[in-house]
C-alpha atoms as a PDB file:
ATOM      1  CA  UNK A   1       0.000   0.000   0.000  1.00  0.00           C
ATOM      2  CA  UNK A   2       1.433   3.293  -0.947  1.00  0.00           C
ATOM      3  CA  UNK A   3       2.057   5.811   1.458  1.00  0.00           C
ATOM      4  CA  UNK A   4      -0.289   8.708   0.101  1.00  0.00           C
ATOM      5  CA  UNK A   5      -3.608   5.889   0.268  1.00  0.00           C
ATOM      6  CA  UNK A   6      -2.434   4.962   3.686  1.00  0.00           C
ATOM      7  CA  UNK A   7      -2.440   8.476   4.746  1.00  0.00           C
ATOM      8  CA  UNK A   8      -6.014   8.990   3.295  1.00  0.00           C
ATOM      9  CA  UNK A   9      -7.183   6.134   4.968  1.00  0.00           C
ATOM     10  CA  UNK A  10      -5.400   7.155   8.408  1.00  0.00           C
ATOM     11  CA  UNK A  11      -7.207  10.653   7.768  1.00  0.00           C
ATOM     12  CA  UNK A  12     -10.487   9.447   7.271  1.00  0.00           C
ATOM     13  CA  UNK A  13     -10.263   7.159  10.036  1.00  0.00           C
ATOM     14  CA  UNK A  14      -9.452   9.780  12.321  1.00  0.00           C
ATOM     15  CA  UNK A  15     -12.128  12.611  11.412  1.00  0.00           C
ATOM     16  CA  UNK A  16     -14.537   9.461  12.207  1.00  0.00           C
ATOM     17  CA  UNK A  17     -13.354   8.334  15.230  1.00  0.00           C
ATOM     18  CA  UNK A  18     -11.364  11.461  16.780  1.00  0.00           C
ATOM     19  CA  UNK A  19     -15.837  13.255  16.801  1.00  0.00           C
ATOM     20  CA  UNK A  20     -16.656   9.653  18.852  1.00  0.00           C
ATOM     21  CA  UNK A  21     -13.726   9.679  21.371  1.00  0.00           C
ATOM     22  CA  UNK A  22     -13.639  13.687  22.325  1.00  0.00           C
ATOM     23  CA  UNK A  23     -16.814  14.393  24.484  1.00  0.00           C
ATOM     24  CA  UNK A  24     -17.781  18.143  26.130  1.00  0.00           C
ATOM     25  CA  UNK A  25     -19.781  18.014  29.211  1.00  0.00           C
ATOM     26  CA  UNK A  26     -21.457  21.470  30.844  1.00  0.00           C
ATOM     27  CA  UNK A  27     -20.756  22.672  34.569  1.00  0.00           C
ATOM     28  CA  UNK A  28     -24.808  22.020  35.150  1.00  0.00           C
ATOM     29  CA  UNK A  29     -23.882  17.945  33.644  1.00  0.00           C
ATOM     30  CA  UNK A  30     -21.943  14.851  34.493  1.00  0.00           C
ATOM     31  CA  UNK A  31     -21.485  12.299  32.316  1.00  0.00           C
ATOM     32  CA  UNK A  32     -21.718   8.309  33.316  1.00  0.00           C
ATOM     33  CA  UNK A  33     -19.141   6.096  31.623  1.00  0.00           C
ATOM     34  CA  UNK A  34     -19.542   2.521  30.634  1.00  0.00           C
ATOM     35  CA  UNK A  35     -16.780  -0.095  29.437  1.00  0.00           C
ATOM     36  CA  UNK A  36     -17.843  -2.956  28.236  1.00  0.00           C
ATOM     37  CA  UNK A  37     -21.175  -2.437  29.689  1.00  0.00           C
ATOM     38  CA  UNK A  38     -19.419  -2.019  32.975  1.00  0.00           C
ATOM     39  CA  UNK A  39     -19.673   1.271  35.144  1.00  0.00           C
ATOM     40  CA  UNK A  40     -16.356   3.042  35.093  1.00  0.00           C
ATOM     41  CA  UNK A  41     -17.899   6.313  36.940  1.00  0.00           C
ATOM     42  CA  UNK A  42     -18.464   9.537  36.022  1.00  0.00           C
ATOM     43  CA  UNK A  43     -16.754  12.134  34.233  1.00  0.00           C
ATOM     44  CA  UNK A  44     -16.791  15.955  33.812  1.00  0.00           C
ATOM     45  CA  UNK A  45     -17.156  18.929  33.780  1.00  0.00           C
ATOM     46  CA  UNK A  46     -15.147  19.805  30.983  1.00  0.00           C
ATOM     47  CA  UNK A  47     -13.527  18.092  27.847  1.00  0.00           C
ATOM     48  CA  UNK A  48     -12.228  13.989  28.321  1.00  0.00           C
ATOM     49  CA  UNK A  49     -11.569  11.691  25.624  1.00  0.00           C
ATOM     50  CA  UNK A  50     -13.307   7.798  25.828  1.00  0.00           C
ATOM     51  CA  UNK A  51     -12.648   5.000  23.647  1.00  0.00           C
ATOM     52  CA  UNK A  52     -14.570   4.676  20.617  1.00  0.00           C
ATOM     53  CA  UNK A  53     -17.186   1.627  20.676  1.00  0.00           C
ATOM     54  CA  UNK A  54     -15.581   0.492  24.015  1.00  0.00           C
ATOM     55  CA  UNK A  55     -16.694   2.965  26.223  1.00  0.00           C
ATOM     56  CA  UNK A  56     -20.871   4.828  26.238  1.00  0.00           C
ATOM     57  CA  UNK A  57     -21.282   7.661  28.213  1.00  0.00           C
ATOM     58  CA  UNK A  58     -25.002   9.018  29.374  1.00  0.00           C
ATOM     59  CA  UNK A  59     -25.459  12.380  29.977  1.00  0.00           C
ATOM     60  CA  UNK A  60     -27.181  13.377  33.220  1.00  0.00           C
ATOM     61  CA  UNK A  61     -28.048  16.825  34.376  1.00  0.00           C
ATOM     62  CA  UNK A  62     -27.785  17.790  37.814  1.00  0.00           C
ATOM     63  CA  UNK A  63     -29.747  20.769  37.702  1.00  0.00           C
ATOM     64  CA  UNK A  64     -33.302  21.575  39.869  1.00  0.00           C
ATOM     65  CA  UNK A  65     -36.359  20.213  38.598  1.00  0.00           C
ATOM     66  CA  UNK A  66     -39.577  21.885  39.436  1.00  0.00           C
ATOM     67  CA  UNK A  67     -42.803  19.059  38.702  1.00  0.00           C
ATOM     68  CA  UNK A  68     -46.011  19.481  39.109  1.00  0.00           C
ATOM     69  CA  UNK A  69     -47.930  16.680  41.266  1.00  0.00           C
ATOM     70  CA  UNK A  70     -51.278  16.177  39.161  1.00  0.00           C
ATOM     71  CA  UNK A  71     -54.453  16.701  40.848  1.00  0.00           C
ATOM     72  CA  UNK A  72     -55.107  14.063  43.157  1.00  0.00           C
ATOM     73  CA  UNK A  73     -58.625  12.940  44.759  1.00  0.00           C
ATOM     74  CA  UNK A  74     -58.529  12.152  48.252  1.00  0.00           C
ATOM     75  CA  UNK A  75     -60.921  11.013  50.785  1.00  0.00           C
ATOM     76  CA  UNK A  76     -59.682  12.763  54.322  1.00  0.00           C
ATOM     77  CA  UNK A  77     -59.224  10.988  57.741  1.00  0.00           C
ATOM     78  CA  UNK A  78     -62.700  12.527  58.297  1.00  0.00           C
ATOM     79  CA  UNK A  79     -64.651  11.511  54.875  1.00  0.00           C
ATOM     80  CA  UNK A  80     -63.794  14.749  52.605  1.00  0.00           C
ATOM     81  CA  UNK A  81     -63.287  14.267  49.449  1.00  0.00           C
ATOM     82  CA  UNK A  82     -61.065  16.967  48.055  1.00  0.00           C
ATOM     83  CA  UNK A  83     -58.681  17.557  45.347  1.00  0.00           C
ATOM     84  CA  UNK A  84     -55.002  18.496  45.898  1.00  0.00           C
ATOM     85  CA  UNK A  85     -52.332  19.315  43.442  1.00  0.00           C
ATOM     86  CA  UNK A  86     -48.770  20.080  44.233  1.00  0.00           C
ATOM     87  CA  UNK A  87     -45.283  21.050  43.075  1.00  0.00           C
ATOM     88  CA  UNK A  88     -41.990  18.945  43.736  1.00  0.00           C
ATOM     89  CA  UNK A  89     -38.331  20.339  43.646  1.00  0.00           C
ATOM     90  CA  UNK A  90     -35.820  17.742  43.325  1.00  0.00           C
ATOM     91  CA  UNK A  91     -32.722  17.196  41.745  1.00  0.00           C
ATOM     92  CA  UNK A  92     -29.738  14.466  40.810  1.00  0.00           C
ATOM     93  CA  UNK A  93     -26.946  14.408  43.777  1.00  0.00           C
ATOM     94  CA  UNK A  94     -25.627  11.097  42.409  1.00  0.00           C
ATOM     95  CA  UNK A  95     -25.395  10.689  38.592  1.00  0.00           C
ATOM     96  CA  UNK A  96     -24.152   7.101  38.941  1.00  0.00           C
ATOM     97  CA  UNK A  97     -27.311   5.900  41.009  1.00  0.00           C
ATOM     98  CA  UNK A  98     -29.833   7.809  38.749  1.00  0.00           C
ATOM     99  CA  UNK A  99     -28.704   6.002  35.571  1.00  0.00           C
ATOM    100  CA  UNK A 100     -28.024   2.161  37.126  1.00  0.00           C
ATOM    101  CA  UNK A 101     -30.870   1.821  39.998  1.00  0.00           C
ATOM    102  CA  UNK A 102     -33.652   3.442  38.243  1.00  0.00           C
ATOM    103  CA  UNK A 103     -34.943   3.352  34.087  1.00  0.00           C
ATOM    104  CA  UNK A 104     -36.552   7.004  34.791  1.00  0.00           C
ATOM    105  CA  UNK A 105     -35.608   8.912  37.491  1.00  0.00           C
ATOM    106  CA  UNK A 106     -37.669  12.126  36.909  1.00  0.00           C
ATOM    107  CA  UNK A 107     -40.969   9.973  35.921  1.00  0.00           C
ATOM    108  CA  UNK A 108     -40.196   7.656  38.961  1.00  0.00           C
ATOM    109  CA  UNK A 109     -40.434  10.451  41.409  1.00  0.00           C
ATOM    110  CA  UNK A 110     -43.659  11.822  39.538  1.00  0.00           C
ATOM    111  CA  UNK A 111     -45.421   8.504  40.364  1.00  0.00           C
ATOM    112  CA  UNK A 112     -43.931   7.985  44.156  1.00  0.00           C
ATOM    113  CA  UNK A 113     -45.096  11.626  44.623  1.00  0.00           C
ATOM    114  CA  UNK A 114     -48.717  11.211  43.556  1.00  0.00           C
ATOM    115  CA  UNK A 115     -48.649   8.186  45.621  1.00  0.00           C
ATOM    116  CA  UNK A 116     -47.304   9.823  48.554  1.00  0.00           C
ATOM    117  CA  UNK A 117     -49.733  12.630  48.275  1.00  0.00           C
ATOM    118  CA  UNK A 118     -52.986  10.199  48.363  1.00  0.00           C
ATOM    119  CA  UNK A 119     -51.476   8.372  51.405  1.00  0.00           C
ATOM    120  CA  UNK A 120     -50.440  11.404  53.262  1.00  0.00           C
ATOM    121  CA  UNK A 121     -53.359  13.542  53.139  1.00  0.00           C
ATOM    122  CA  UNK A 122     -55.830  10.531  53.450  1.00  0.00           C
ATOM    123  CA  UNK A 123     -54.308   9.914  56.726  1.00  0.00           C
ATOM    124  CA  UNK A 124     -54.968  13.946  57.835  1.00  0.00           C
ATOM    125  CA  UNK A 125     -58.556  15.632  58.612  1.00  0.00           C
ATOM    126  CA  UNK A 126     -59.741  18.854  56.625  1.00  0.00           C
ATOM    127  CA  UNK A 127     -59.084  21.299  59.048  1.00  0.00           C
ATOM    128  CA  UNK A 128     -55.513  19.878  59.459  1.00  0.00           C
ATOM    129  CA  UNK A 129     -55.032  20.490  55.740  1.00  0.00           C
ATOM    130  CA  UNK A 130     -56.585  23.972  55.772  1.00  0.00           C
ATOM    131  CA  UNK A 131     -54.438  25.456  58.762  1.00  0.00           C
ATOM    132  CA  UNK A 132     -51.166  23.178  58.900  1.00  0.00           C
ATOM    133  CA  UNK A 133     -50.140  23.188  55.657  1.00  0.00           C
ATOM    134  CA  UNK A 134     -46.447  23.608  56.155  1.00  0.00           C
ATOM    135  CA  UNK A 135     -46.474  20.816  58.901  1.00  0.00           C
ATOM    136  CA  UNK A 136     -48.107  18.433  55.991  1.00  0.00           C
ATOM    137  CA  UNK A 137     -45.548  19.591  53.424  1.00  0.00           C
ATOM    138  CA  UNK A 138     -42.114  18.730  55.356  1.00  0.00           C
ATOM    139  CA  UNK A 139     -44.070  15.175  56.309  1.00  0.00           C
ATOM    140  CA  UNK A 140     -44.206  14.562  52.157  1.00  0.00           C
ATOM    141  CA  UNK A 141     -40.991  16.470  51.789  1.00  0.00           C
ATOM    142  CA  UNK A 142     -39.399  13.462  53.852  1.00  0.00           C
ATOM    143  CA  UNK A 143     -41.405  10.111  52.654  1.00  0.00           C
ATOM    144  CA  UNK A 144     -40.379  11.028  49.117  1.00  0.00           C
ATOM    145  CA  UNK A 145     -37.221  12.162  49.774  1.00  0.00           C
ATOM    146  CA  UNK A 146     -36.607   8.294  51.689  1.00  0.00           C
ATOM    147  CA  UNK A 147     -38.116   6.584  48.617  1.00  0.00           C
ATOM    148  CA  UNK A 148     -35.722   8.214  45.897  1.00  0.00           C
ATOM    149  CA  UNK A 149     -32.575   8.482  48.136  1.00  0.00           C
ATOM    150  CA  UNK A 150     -31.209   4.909  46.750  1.00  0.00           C
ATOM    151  CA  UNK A 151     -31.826   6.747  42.766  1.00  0.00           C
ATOM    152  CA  UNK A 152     -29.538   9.442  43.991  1.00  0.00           C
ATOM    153  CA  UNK A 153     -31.975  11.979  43.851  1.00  0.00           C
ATOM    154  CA  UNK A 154     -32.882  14.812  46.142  1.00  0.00           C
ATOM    155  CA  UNK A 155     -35.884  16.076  46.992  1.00  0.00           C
ATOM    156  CA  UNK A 156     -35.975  19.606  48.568  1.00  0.00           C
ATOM    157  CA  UNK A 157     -39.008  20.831  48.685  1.00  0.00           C
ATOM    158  CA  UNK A 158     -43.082  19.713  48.332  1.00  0.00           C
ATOM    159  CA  UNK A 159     -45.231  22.403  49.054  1.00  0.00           C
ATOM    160  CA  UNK A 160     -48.988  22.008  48.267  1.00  0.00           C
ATOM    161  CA  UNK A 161     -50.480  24.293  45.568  1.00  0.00           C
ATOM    162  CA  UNK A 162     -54.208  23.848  46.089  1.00  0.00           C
ATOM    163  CA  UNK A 163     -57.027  22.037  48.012  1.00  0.00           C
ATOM    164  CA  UNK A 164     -60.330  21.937  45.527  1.00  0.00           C
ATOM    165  CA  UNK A 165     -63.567  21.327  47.921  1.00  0.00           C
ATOM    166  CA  UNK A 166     -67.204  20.641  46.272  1.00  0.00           C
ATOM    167  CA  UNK A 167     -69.684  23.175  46.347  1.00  0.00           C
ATOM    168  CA  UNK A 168     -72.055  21.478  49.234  1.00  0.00           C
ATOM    169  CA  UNK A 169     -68.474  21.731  51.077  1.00  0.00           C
ATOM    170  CA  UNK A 170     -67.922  25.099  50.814  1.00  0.00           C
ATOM    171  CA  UNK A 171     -71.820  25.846  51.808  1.00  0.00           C
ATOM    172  CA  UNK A 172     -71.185  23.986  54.936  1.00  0.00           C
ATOM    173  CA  UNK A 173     -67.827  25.457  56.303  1.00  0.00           C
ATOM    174  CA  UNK A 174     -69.655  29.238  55.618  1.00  0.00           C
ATOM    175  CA  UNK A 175     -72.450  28.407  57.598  1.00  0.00           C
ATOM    176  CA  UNK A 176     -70.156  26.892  60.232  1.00  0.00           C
ATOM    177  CA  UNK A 177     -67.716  30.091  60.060  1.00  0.00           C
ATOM    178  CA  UNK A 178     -70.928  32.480  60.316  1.00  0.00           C
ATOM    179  CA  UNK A 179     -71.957  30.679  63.359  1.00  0.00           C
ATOM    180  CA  UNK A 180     -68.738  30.397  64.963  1.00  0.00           C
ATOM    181  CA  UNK A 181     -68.638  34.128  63.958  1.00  0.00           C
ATOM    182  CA  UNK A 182     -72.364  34.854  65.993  1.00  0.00           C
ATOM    183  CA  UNK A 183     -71.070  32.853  68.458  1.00  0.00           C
ATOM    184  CA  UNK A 184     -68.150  34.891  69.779  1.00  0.00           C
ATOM    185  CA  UNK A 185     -69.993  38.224  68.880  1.00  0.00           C
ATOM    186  CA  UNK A 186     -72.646  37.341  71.681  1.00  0.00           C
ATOM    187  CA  UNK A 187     -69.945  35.875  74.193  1.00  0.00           C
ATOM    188  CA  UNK A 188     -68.716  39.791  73.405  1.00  0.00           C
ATOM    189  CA  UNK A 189     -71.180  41.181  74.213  1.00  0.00           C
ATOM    190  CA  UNK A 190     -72.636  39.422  77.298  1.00  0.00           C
ATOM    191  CA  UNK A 191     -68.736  40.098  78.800  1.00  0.00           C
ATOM    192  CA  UNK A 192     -69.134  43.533  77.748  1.00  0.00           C
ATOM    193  CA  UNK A 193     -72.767  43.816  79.291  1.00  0.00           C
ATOM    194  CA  UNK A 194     -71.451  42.360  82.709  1.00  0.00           C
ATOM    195  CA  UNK A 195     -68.658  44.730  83.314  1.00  0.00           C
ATOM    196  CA  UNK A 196     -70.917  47.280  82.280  1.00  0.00           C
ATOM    197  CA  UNK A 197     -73.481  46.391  85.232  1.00  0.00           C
ATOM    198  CA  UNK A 198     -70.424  45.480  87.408  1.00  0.00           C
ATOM    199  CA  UNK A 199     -69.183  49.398  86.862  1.00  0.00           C
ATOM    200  CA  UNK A 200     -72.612  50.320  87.532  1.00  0.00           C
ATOM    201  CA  UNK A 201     -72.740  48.585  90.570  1.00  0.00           C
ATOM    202  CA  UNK A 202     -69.964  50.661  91.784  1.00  0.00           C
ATOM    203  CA  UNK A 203     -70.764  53.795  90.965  1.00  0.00           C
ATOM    204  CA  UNK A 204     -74.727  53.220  92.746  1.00  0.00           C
ATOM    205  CA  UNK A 205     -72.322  52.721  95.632  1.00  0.00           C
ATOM    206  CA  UNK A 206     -70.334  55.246  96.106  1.00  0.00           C
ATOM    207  CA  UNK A 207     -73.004  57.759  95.042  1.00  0.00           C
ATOM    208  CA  UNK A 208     -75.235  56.053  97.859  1.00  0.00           C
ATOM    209  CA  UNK A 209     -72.781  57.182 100.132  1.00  0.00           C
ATOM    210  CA  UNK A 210     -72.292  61.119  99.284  1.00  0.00           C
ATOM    211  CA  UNK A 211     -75.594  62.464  97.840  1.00  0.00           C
ATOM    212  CA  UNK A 212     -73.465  65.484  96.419  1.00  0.00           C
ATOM    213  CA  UNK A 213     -72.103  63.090  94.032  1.00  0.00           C
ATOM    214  CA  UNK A 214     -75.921  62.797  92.432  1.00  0.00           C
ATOM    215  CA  UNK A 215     -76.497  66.294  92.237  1.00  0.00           C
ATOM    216  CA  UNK A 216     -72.830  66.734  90.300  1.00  0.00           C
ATOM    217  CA  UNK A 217     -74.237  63.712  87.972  1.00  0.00           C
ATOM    218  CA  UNK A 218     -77.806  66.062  87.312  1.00  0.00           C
ATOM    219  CA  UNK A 219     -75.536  69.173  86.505  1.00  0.00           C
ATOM    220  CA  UNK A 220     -73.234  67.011  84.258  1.00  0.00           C
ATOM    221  CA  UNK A 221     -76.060  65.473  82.416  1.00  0.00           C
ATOM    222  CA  UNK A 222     -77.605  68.733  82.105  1.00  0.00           C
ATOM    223  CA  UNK A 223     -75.248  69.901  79.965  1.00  0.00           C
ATOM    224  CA  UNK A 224     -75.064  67.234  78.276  1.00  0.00           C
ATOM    225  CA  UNK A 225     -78.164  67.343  77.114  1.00  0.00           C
ATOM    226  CA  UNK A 226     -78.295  71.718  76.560  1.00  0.00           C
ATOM    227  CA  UNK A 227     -75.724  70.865  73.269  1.00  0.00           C
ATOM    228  CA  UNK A 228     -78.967  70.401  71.232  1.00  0.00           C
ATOM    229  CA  UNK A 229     -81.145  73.467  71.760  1.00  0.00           C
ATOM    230  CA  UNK A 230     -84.347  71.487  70.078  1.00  0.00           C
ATOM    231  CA  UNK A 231     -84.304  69.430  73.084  1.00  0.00           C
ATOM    232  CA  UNK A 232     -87.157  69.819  75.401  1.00  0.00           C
ATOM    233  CA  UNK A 233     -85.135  69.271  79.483  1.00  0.00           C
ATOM    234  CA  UNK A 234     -86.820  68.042  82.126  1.00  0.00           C
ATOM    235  CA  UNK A 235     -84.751  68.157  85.138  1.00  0.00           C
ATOM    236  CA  UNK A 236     -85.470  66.380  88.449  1.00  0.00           C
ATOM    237  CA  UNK A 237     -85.438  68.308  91.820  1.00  0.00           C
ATOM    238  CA  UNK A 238     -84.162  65.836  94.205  1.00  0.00           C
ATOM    239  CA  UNK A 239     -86.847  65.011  97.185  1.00  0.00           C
ATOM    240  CA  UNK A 240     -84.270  65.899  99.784  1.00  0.00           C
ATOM    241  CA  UNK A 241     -84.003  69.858  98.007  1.00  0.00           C
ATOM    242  CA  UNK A 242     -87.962  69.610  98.582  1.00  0.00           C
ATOM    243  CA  UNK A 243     -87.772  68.921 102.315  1.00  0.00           C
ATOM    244  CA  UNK A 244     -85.485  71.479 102.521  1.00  0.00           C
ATOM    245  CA  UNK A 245     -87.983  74.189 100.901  1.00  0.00           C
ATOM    246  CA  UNK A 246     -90.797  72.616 103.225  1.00  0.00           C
ATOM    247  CA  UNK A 247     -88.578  73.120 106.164  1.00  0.00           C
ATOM    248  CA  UNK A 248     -87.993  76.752 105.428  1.00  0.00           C
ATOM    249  CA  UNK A 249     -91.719  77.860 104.299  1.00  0.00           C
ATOM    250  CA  UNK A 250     -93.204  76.137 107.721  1.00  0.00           C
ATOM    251  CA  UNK A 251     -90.495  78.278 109.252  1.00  0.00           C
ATOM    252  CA  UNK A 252     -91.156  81.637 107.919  1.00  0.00           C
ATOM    253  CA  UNK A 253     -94.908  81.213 108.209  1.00  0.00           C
ATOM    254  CA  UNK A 254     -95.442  79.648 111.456  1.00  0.00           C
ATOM    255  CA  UNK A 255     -98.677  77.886 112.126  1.00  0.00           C
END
């Protein structure tokens, strides 16, 4: 073979094979090697060279993935049926795992989550998934972040996006809030109405013991009552200024 053909051939060769062994992975990637079918471990970031139809590398990206949970129907601890959706955060902490232990990790946590949503909440009554909402999502945070630890995924955060009640549902809980709402509005105002006699009580007192005190409470609520000249007064003479009068007339004009 003459040198200029085996030069072609060496050239061709390489601008097939050089594109197969020279791989680029991203900062936000790592890439799993195989050789031979057998894991070798992972590679990158940056540029690394592999050996051409030895060695298969799968690309895996390490970056956050934000998932919605679909709605799910669930019958509460206390027979509600209501329907929840939600949003899971997770992300790949161990490319290795997420390629050997699991076909699909993203679709994998999808169905454990959905799962985990159903079980969670049907083990929790309304009002507990009304008002503790944050207590609810760390408990779902933690069950699915146990069942996709061995895929080398992480999940941060679970937080649940809404809670969808039927209409007869949402009848009920007004009429039970407009009650409750009644309910502390008269316990208001019966407290209000007993200090109010309680004060009373006081002041009948201590007026009962200086009858000066009275005749201060006529002049005050005389004047009160003079800010609206249409107003038509009557005034009470107290009985003891009476006696007093009696006392004097029987004294000027003596029987």
């Amino acid at each position: 073979m003459s040198g200029p053909i085996f030069l072609g051939i060496l050239v061709f060769l390489l601008l097939i094979i050089l594109p197969m062994a020279v791989k680029i992975v991203p900062e936000y990637e790592r890439g799993v090697l195989f050789r031979l079918g057998r894991l070798v471990g992972q590679r990158g970031p940056g540029l690394f060279l592999i050996i051409p139809f030895v060695d298969r590398m799968v690309k895996v990206d390490l970056r956050v993935v934000t998932m919605d949970v679909p709605s799910q129907e669930v019958i509460t601890k206390d027979n509600v049926t209501v329907r929840v959706n939600a949003v899971v955060y997770f992300r790949v902490v161990n490319p290795s795992d997420s390629v050997v232990k699991v076909l699909d990790h993203i679709r994998a946590t999808s169905q454990i989550s959905q799962t985990t949503l159903r079980n969670v909440l049907g083990q929790s009554e309304l009002d507990e998934l009304l008002t503790q909402r944050e207590k609810l999502n760390q408990m779902l945070q933690r069950i699915i972040d146990e069942h996709t630890d061995p895929w080398g995924v992480k999940v941060s955060v679970v937080e649940i996006k809404e809670v969808e009640l039927a209409e007869t549902m949402k009848r009920s809980m007004a009429a039970q809030a407009e009650a409750e709402r009644e309910r502390r509005a008269k316990i208001i105002h019966a407290d209000g109405e007993f200090q109010a006699s309680t004060r009373l009580a006081e002041a009948g007192v201590i007026i009962g013991k200086d009858p000066a005190t009275l005749q201060l409470r006529y002049l005050q609520t005389l004047v009160e009552i003079s800010a609206d000249k249409n107003s038509t007064i009557i005034f009470p003479i107290p009985v003891d200024f009476l006696k007093a009068l009696t006392r004097i007339a029987e004294n000027v004009n003596p029987k």
